[in-house]
N, C-alpha and C. Protein backbone atom coordinates (compact mmCIF):
# COMPACT_ATOMS: atom_id res chain seq x y z
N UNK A 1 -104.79 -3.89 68.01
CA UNK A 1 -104.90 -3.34 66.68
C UNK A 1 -106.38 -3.31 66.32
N UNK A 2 -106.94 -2.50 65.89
CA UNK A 2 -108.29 -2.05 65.29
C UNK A 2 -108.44 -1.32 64.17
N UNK A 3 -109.61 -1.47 63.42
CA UNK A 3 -109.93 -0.85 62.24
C UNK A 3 -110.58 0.45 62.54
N UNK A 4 -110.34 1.47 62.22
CA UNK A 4 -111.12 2.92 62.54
C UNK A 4 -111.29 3.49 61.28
N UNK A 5 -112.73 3.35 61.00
CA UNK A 5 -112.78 3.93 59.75
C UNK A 5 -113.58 5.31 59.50
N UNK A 6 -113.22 6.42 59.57
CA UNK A 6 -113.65 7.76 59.52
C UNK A 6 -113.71 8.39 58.09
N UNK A 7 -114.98 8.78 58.35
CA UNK A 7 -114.59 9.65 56.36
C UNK A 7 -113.19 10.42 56.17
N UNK A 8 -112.62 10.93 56.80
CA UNK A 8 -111.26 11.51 56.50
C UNK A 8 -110.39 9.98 56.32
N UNK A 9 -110.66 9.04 56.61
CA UNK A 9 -109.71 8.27 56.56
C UNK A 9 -109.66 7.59 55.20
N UNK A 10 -111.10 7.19 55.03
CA UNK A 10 -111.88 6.41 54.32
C UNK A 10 -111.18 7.35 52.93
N UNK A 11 -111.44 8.71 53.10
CA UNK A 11 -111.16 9.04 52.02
C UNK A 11 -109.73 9.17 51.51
N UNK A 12 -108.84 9.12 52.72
CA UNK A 12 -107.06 9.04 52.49
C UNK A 12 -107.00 7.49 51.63
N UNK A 13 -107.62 6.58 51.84
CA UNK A 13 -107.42 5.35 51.35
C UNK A 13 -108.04 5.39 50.30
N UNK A 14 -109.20 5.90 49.62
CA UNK A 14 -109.68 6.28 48.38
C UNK A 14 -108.51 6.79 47.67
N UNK A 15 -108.04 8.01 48.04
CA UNK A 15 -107.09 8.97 47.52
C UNK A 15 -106.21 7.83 47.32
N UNK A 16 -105.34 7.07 48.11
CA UNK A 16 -103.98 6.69 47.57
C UNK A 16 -104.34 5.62 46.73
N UNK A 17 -105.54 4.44 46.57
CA UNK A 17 -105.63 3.24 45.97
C UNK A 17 -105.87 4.05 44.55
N UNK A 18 -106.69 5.26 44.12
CA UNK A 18 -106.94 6.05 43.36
C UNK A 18 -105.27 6.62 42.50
N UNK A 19 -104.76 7.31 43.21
CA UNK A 19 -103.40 7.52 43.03
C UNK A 19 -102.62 6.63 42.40
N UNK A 20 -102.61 5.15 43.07
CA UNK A 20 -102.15 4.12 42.35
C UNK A 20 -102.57 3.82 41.35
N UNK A 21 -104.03 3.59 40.79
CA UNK A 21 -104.38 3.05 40.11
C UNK A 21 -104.33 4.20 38.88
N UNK A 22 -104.50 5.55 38.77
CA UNK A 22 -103.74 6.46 38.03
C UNK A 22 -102.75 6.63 37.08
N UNK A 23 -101.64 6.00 38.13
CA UNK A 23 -100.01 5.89 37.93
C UNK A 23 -99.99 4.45 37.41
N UNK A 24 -100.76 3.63 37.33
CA UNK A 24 -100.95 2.65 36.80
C UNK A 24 -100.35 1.21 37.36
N UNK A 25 -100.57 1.36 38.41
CA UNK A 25 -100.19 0.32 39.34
C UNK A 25 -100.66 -1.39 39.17
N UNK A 26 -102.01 -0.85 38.40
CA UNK A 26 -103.12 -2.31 38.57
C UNK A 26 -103.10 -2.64 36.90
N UNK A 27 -102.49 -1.93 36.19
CA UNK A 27 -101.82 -2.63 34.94
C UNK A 27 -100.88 -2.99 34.68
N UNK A 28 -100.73 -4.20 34.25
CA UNK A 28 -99.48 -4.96 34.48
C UNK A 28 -99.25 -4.97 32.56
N UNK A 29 -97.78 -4.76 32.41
CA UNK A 29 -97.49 -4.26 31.04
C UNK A 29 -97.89 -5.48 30.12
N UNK A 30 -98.71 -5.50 28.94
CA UNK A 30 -99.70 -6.82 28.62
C UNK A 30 -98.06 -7.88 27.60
N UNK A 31 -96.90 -7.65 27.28
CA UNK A 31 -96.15 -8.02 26.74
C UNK A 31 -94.90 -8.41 27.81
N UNK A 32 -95.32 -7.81 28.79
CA UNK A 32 -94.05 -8.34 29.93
C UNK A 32 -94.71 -9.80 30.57
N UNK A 33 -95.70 -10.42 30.49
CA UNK A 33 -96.52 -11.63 30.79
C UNK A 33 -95.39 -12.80 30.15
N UNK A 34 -95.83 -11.94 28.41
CA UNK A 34 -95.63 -12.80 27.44
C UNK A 34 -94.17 -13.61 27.61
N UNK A 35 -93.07 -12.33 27.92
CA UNK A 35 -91.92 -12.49 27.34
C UNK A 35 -91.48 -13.21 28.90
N UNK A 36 -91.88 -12.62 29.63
CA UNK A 36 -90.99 -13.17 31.44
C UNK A 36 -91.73 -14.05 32.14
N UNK A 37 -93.41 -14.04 31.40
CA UNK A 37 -94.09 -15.80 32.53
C UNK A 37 -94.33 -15.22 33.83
N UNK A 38 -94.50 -16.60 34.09
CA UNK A 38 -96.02 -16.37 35.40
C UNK A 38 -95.17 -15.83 36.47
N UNK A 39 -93.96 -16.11 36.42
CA UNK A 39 -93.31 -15.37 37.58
C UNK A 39 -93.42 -13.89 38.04
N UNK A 40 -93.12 -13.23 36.93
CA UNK A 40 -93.59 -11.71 36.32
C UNK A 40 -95.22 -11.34 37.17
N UNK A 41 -96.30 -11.93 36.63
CA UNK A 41 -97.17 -11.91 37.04
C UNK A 41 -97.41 -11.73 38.54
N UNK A 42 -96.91 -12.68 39.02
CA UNK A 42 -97.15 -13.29 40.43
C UNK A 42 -95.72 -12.21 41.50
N UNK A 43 -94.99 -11.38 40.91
CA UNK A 43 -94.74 -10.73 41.33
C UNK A 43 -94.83 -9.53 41.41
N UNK A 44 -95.65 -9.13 40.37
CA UNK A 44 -96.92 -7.95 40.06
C UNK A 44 -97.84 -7.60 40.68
N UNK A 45 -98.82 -9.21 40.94
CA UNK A 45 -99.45 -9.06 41.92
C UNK A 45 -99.49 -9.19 43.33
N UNK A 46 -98.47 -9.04 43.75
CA UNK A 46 -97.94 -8.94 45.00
C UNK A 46 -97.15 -7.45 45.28
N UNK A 47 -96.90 -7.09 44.50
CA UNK A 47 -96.24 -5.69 44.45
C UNK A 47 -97.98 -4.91 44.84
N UNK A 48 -99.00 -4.90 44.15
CA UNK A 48 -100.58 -4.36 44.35
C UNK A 48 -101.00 -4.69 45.65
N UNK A 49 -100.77 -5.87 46.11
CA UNK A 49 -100.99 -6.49 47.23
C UNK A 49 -100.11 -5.75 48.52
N UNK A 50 -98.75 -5.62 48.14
CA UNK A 50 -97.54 -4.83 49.29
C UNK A 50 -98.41 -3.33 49.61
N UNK A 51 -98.28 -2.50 48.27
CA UNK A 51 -99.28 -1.36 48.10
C UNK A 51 -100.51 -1.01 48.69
N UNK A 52 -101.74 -1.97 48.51
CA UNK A 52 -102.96 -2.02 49.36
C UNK A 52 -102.86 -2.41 51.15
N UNK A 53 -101.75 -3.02 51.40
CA UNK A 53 -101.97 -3.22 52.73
C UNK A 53 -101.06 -2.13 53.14
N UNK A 54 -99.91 -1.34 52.85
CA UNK A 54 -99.28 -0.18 53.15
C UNK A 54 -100.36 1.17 53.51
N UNK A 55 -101.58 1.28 52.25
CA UNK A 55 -102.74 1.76 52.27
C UNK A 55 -103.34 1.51 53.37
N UNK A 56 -103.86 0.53 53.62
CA UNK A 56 -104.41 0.39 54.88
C UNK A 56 -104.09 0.89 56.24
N UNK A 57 -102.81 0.52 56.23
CA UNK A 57 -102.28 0.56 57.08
C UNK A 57 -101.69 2.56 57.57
N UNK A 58 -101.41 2.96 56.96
CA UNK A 58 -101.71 4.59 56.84
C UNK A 58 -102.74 5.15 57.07
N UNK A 59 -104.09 4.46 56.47
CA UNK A 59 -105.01 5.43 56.70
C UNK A 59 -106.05 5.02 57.46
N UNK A 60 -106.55 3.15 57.99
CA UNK A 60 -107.43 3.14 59.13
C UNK A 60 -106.92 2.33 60.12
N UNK A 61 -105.75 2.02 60.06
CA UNK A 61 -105.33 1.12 61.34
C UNK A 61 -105.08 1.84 62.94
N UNK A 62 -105.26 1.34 63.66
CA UNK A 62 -105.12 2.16 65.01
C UNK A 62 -104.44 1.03 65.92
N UNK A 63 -103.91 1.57 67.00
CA UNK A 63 -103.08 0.09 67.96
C UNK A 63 -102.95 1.41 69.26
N UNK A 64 -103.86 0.94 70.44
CA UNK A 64 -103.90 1.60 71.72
C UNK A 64 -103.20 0.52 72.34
N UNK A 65 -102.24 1.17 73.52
CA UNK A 65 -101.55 0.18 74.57
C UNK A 65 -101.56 0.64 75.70
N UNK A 66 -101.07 -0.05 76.67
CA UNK A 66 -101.59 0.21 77.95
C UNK A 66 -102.85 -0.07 78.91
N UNK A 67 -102.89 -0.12 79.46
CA UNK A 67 -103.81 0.07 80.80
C UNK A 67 -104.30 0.94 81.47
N UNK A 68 -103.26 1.31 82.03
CA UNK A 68 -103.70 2.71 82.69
C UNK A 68 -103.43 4.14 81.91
N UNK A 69 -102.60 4.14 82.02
CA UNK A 69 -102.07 5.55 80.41
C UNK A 69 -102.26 4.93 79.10
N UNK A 70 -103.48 4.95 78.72
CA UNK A 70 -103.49 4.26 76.97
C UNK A 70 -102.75 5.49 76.36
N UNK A 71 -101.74 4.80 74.99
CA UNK A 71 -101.46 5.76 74.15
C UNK A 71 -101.38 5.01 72.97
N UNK A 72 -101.31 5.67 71.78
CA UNK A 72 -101.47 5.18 70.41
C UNK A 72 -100.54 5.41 69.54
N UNK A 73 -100.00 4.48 68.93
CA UNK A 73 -98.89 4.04 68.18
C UNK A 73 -98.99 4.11 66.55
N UNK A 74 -99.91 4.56 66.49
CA UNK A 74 -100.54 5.33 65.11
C UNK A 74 -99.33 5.23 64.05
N UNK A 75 -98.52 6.03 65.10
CA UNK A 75 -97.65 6.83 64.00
C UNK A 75 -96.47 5.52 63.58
N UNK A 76 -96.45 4.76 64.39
CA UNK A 76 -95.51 3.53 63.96
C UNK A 76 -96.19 2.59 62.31
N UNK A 77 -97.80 2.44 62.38
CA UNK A 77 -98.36 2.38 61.38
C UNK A 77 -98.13 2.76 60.32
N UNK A 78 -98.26 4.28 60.50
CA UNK A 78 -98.16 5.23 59.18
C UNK A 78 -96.92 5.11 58.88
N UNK A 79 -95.85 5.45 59.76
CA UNK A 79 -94.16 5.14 59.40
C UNK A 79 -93.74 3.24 58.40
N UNK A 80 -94.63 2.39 58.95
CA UNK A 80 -94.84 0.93 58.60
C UNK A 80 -95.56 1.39 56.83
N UNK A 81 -96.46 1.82 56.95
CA UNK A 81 -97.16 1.92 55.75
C UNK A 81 -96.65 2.57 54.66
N UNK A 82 -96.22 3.87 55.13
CA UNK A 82 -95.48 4.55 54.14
C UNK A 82 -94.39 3.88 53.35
N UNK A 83 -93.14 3.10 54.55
CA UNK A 83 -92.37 2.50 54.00
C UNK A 83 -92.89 0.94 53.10
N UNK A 84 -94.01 0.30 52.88
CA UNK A 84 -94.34 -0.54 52.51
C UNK A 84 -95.10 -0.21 51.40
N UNK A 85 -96.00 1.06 50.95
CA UNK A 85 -95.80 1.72 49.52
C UNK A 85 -95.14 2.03 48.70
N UNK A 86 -93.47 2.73 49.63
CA UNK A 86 -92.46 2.93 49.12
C UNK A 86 -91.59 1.53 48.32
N UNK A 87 -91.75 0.55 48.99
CA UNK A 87 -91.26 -0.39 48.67
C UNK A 87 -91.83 -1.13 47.16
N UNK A 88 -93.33 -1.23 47.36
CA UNK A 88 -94.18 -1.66 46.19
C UNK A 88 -93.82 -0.50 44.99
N UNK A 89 -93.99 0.83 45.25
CA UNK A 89 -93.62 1.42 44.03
C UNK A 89 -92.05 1.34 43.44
N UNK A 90 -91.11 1.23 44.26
CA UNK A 90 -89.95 0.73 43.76
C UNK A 90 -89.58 -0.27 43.09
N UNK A 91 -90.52 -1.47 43.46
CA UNK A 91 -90.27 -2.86 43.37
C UNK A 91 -91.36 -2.95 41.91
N UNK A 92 -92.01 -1.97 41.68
CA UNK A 92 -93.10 -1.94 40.54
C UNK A 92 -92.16 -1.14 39.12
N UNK A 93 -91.54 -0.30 39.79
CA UNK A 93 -90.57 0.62 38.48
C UNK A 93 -89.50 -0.55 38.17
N UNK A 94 -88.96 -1.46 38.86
CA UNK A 94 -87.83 -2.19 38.59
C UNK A 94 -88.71 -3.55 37.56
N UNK A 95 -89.88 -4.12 38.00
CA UNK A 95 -90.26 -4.80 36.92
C UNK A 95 -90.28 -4.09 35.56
N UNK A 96 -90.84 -2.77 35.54
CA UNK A 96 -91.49 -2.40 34.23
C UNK A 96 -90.01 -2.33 33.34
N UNK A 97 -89.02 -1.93 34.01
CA UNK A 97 -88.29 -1.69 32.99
C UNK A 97 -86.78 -2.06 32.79
């Protein structure tokens, strides 16, 4: 596994942390603290946390295998990542409301 960081990439991970933070991902509702406690919180920020490494993981992770025929598993990443955004934004609509 390796980090490959290319301006097209660099900028896919701009784009989606951007996207998130838009849609309002990195605000956590200031009265849902109050009423539901640190639990709330601490599962908020882990929902941002699920999100940013899904990010990552889509747009600079790389994993070559092999020896003699290297090939790259990229796409298991992106399939990994996607579903691990998907998850944080689901798991983010079910706190808010």
């Amino acid at each position: 596994m390796e980090i490959n960081v290319t301006p097209i990439r660099g900028g896919i991970l701009a784009l989606l942390l951007v996207a998130f933070y838009l849609t309002g991902g990195f605000e956590m509702p200031d009265q849902a603290v109050e009423l539901r406690g640190r639990r709330f919180a601490k599962a908020w920020y882990l929902c941002i946390v699920i999100f940013a490494l899904g990010a990552v993981k889509v747009s600079i992770m790389d994993h070559w295998v092999g020896n003699v025929e290297r090939s790259n598993i990229r796409i298991c990443y992106i399939v990994l990542g996607v579903i691990l955004m998907l998850v944080a934004l689901v798991w983010q609509s079910m706190l808010r409301g």
